[in-house]
Protein backbone atom coordinates (compact mmCIF):
# COMPACT_ATOMS: atom_id res chain seq x y z
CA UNK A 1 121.81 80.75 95.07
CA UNK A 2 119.26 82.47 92.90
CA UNK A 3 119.62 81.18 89.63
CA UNK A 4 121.41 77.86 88.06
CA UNK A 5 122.02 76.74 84.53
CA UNK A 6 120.47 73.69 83.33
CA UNK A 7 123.10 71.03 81.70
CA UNK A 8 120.61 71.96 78.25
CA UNK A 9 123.23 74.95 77.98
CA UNK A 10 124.72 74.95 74.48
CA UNK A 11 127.71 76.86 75.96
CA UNK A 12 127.13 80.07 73.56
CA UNK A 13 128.98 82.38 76.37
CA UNK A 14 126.07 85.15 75.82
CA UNK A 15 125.29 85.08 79.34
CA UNK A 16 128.92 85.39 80.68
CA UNK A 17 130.19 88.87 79.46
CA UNK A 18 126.58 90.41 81.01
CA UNK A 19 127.08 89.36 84.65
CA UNK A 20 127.52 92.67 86.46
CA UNK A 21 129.85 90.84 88.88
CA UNK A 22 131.20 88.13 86.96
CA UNK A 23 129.82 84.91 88.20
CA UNK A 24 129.72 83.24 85.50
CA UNK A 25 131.96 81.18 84.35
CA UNK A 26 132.64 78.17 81.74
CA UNK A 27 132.60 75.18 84.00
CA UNK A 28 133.74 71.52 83.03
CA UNK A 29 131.25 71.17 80.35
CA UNK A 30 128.92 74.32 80.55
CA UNK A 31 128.48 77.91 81.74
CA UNK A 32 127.94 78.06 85.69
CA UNK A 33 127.21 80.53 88.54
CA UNK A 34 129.18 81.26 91.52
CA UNK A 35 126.37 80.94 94.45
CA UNK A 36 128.70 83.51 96.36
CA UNK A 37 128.87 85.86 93.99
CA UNK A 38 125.54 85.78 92.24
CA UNK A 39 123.21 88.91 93.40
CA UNK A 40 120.37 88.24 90.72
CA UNK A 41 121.79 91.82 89.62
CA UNK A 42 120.15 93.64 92.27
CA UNK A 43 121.57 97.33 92.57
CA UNK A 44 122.91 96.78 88.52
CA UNK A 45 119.69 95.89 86.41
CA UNK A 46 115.95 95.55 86.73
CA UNK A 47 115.96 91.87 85.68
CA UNK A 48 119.23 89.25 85.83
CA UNK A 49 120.48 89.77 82.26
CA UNK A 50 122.01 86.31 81.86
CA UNK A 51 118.12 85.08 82.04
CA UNK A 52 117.22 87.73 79.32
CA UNK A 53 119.87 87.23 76.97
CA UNK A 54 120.32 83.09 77.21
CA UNK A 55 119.21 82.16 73.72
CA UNK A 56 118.04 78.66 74.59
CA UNK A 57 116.19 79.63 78.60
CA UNK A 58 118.30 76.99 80.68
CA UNK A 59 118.68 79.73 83.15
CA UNK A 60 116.84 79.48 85.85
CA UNK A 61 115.60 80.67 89.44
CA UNK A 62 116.48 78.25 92.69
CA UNK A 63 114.35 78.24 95.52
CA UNK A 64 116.66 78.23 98.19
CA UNK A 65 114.65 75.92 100.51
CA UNK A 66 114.42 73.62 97.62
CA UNK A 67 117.35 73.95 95.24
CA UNK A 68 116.67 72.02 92.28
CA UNK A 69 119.70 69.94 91.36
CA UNK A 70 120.85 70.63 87.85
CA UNK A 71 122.41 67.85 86.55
């Protein structure tokens, strides 16, 4: 998965209606991203908008060798 959101997300849905393919979605308590469907917006954008428009950064790049756990 290339990116995860932090439980610091203050659930302000900015990063939802930017996902090219809809992966995001509002989980139990925050925002999440499908691992399937995530692309990192390759062949849509430059950069993964939800990174560029989350207003508090608690978007962040996995490692997939070494996914970070985010709760």
């Amino acid at each position: 998965m290339p990116f995860q959101i932090s439980i610091d997300c203050i659930v302000c849905n900015a990063c939802e209606p930017v996902c090219p393919v809809r992966a995001i979605y509002l989980g139990d308590d925050i925002y999440e991203i499908n691992e399937k469907k995530c692309i990192d917006c390759k062949g849509f954008y430059d950069e993964p908008q939800c990174v560029i428009v989350c207003p508090v950064d608690v978007i962040f790049k996995t490692d997939e060798n070494n996914e970070t756990d985010k709760r």
